[in-house]
Structures are given as structure tokens and as C-alpha cells.
PDB file of N, CA and C in Angstrom:
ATOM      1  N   UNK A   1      38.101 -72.174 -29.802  1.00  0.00           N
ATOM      2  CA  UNK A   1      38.316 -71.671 -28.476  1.00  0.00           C
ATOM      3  C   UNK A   1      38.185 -70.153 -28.530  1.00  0.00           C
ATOM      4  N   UNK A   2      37.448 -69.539 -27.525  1.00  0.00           N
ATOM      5  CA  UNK A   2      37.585 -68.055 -27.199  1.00  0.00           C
ATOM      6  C   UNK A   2      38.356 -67.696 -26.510  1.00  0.00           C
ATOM      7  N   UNK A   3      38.896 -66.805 -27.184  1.00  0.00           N
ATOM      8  CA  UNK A   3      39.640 -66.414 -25.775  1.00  0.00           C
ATOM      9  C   UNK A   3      39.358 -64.618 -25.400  1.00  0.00           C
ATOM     10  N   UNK A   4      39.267 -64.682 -24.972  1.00  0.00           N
ATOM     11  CA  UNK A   4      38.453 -62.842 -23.991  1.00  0.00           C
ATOM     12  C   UNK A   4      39.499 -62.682 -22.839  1.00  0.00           C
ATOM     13  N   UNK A   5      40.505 -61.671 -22.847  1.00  0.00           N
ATOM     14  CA  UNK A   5      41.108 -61.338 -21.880  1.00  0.00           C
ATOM     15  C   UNK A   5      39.573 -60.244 -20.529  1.00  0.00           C
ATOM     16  N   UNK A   6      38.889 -60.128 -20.662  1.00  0.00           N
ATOM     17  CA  UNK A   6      38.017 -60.068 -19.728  1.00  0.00           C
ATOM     18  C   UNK A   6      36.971 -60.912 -19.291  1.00  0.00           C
ATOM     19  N   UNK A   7      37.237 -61.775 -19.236  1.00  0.00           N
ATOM     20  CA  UNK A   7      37.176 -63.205 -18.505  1.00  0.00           C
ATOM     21  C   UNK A   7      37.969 -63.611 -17.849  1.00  0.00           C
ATOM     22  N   UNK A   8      39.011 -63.465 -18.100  1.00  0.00           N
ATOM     23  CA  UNK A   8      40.568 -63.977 -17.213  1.00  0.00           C
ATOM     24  C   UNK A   8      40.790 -63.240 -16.132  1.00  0.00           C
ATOM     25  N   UNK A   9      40.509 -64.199 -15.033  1.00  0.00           N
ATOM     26  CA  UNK A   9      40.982 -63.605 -13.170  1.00  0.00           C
ATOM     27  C   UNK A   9      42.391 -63.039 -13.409  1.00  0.00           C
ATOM     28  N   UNK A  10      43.281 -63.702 -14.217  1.00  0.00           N
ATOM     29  CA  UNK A  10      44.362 -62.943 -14.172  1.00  0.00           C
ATOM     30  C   UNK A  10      44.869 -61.852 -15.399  1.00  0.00           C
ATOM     31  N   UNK A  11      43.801 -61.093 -15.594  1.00  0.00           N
ATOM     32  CA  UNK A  11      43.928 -59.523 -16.739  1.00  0.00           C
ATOM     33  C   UNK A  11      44.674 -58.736 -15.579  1.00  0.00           C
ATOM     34  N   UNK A  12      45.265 -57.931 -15.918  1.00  0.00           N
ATOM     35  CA  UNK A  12      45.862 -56.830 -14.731  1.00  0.00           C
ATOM     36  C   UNK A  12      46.782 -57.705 -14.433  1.00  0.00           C
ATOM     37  N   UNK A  13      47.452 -58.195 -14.669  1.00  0.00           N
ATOM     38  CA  UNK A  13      48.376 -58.732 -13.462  1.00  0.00           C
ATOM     39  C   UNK A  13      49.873 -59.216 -13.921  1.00  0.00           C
ATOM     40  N   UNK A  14      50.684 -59.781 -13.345  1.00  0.00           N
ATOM     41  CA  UNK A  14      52.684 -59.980 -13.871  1.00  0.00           C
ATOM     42  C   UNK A  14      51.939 -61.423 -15.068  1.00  0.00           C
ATOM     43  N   UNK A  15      50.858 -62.069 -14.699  1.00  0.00           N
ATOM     44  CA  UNK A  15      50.452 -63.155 -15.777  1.00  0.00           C
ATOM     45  C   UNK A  15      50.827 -63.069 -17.014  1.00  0.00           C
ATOM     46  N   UNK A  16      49.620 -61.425 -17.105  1.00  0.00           N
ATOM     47  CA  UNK A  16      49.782 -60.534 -18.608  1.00  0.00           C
ATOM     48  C   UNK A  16      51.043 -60.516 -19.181  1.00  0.00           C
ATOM     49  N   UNK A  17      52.103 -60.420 -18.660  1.00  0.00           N
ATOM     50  CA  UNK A  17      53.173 -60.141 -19.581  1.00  0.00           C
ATOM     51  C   UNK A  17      53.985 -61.575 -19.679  1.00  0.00           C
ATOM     52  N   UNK A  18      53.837 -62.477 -19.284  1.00  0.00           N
ATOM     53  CA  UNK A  18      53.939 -63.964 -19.814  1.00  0.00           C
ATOM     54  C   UNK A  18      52.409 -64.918 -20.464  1.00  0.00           C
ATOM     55  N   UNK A  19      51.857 -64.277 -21.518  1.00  0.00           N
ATOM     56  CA  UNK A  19      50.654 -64.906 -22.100  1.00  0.00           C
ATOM     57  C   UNK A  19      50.891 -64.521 -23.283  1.00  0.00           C
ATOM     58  N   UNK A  20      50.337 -65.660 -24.215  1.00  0.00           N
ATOM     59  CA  UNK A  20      50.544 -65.696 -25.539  1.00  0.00           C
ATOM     60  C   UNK A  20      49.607 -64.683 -26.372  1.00  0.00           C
ATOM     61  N   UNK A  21      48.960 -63.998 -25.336  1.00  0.00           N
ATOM     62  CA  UNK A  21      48.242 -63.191 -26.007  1.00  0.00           C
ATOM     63  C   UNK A  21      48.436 -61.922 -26.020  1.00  0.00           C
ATOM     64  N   UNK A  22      48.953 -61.145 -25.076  1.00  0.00           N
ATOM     65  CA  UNK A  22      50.182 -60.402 -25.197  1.00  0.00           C
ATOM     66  C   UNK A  22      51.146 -59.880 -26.080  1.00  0.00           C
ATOM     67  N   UNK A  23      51.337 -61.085 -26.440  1.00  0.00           N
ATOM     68  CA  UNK A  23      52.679 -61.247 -27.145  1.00  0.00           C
ATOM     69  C   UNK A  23      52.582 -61.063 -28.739  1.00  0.00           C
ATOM     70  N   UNK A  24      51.098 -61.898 -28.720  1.00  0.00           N
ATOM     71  CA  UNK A  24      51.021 -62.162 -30.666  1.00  0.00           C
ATOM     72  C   UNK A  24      50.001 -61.727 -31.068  1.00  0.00           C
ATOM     73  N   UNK A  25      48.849 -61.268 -29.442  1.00  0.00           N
ATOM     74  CA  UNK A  25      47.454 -61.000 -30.273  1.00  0.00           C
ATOM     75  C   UNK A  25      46.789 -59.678 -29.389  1.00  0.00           C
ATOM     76  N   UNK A  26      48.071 -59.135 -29.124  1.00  0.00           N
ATOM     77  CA  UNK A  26      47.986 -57.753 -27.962  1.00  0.00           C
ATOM     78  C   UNK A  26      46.802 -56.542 -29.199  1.00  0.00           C
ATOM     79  N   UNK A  27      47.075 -56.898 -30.406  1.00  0.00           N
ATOM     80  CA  UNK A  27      46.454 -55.991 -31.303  1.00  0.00           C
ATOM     81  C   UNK A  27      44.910 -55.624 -31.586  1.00  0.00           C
ATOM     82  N   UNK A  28      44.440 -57.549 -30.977  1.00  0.00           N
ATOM     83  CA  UNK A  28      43.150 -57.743 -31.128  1.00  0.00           C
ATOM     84  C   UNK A  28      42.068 -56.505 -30.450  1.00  0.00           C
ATOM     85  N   UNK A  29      41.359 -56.308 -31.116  1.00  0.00           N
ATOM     86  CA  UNK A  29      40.009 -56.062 -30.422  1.00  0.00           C
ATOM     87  C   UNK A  29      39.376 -56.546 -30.372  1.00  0.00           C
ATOM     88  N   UNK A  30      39.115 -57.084 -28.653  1.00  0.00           N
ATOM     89  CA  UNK A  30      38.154 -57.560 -28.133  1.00  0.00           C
ATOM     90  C   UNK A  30      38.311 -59.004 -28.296  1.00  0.00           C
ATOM     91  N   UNK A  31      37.712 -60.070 -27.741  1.00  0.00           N
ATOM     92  CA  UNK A  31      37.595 -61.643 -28.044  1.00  0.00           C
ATOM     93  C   UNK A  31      38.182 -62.203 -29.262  1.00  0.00           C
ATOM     94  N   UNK A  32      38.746 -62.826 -29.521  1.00  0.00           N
ATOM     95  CA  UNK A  32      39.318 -63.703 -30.476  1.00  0.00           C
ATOM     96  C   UNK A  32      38.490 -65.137 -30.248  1.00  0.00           C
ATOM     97  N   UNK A  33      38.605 -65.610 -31.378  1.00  0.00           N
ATOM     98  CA  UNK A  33      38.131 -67.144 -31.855  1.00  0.00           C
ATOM     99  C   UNK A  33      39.401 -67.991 -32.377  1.00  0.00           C
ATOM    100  N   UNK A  34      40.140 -68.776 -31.578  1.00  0.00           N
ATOM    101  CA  UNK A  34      40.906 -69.725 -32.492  1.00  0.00           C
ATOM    102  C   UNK A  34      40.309 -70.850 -31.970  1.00  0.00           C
ATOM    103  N   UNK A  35      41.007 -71.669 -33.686  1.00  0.00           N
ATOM    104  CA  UNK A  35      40.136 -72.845 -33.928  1.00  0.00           C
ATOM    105  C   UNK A  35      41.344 -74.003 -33.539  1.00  0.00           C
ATOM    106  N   UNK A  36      41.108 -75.180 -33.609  1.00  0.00           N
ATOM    107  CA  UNK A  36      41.711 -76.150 -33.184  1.00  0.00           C
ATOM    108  C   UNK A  36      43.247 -76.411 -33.775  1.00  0.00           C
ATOM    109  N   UNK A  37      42.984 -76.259 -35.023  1.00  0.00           N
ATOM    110  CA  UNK A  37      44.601 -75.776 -35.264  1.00  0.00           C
ATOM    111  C   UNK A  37      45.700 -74.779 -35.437  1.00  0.00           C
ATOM    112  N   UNK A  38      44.556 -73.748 -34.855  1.00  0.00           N
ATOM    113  CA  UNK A  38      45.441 -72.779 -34.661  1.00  0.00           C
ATOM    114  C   UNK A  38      45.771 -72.801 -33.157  1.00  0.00           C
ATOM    115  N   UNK A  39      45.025 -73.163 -32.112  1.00  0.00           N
ATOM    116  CA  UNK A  39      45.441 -73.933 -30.669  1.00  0.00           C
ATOM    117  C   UNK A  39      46.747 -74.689 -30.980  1.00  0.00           C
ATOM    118  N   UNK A  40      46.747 -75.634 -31.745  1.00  0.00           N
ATOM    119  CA  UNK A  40      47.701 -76.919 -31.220  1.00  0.00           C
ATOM    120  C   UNK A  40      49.116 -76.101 -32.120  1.00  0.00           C
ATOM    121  N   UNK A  41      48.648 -75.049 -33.045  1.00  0.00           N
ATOM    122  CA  UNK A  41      49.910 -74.626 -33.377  1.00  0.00           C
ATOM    123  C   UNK A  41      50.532 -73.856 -32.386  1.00  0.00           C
ATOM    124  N   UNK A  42      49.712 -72.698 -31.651  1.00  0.00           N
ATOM    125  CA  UNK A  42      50.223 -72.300 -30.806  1.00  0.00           C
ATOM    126  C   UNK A  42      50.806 -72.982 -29.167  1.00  0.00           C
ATOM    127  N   UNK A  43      50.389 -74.069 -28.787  1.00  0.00           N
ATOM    128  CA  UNK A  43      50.636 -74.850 -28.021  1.00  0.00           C
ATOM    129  C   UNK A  43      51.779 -75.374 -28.147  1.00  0.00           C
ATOM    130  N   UNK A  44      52.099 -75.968 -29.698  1.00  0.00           N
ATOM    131  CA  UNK A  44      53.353 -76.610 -30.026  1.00  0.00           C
ATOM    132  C   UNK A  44      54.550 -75.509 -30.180  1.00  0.00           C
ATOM    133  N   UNK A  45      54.145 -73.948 -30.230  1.00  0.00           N
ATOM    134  CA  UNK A  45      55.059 -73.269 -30.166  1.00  0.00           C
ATOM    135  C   UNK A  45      55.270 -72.737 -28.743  1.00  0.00           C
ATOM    136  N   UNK A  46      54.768 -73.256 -27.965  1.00  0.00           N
ATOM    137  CA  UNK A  46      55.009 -72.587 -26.269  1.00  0.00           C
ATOM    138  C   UNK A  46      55.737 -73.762 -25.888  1.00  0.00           C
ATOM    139  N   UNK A  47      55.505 -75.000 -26.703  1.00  0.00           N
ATOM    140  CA  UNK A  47      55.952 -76.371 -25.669  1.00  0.00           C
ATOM    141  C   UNK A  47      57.388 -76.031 -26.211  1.00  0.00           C
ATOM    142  N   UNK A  48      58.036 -75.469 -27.453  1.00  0.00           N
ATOM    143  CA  UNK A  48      59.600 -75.406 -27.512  1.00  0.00           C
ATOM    144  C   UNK A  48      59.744 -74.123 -27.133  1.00  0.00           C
ATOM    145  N   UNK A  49      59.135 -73.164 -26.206  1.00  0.00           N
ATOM    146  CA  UNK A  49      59.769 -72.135 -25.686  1.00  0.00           C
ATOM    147  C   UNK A  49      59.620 -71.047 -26.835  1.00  0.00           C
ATOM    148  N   UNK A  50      58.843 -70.683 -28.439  1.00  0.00           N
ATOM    149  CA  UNK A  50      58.928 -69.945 -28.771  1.00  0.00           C
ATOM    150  C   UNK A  50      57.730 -68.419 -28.612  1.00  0.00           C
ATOM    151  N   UNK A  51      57.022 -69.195 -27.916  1.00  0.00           N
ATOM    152  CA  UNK A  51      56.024 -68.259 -27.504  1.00  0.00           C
ATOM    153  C   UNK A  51      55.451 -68.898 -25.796  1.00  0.00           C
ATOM    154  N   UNK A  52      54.796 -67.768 -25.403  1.00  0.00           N
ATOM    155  CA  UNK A  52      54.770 -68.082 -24.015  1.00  0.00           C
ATOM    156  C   UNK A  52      53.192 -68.856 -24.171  1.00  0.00           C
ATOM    157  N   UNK A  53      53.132 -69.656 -22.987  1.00  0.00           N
ATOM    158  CA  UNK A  53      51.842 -70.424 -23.192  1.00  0.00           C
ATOM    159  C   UNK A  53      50.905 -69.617 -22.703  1.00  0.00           C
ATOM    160  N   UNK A  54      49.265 -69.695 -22.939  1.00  0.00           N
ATOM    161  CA  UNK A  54      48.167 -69.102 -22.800  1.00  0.00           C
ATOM    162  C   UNK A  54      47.908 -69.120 -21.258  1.00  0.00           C
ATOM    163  N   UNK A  55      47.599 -68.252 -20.636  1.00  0.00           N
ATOM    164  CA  UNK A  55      47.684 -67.836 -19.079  1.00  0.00           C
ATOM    165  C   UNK A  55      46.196 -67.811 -18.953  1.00  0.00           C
ATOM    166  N   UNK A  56      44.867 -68.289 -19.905  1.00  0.00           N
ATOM    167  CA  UNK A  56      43.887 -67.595 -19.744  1.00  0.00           C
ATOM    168  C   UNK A  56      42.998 -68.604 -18.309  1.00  0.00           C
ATOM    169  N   UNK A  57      42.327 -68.079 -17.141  1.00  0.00           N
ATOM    170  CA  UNK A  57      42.119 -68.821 -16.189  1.00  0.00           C
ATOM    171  C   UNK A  57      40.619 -67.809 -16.002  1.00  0.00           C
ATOM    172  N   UNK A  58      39.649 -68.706 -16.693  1.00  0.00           N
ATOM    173  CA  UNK A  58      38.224 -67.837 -16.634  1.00  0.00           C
ATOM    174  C   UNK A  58      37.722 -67.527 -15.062  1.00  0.00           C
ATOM    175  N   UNK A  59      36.950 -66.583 -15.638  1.00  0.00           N
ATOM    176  CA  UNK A  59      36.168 -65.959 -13.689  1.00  0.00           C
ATOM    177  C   UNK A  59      35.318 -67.650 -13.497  1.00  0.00           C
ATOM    178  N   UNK A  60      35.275 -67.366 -12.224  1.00  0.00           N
ATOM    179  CA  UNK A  60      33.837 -68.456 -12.211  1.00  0.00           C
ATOM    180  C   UNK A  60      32.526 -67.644 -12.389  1.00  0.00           C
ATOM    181  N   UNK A  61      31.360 -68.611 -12.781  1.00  0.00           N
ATOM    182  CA  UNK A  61      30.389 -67.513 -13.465  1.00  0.00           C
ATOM    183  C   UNK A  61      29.878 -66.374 -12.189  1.00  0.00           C
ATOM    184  N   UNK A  62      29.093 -65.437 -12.665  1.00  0.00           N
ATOM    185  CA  UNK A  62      28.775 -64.528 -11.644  1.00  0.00           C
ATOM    186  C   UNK A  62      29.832 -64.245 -10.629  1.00  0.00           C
ATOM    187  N   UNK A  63      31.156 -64.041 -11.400  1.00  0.00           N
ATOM    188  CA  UNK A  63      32.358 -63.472 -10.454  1.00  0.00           C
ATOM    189  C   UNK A  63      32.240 -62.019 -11.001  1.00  0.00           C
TER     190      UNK A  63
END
């Protein structure tokens, strides 16, 4: 999975500061690549509340 906070309709916004990316991967530059188990790890850590779940909600294309 990619994830690109400039893709996401909701960059700029109160979203940002409840997203898991924020939180654990605010450091990145630029696009990240996680792979399937690093998804379901992070998933399984939002489903007990230890990290916030992924807020990412892509543009539609040519937005």
C-alpha cells in the first residue's frame, strides 16, 4: 500500500492530527510503501486503540 499524504482530500485538516501517519510516520519524506504486514500490524494496533487508524481518503483522479 502507498500511502502519499498528497493525495489525501483530507491533508490540511483536524483529520491530520488523528492519522496514523502523523503519529508514527510524520518523519517520512514523501510517499511511503507499506506492505501487507506491516498494514494488518498497524490496523491491529488502531483496532485496540494504540495508534490512531489511517485517515488516508484519495483525491478522485484529476482533482
Amino acid at each position: 500500500m502507498r500511502i502519499d499524504c498528497d493525495e489525501c482530500v483530507m491533508q490540511h485538516t483536524a483529520a491530520c492530527l488523528d492519522c496514523v501517519v502523523g503519529h508514527l510516520l510524520r518523519d517520512a519524506l514523501g510517499p511511503i510503501e507499506v506492505d501487507r504486514e506491516q498494514a494488518a500490524a498497524l490496523e491491529a494496533l488502531a483496532d485496540v486503540g494504540l495508534v490512531p487508524q489511517l485517515r488516508l481518503v484519495r483525491r478522485a483522479v484529476g482533482e
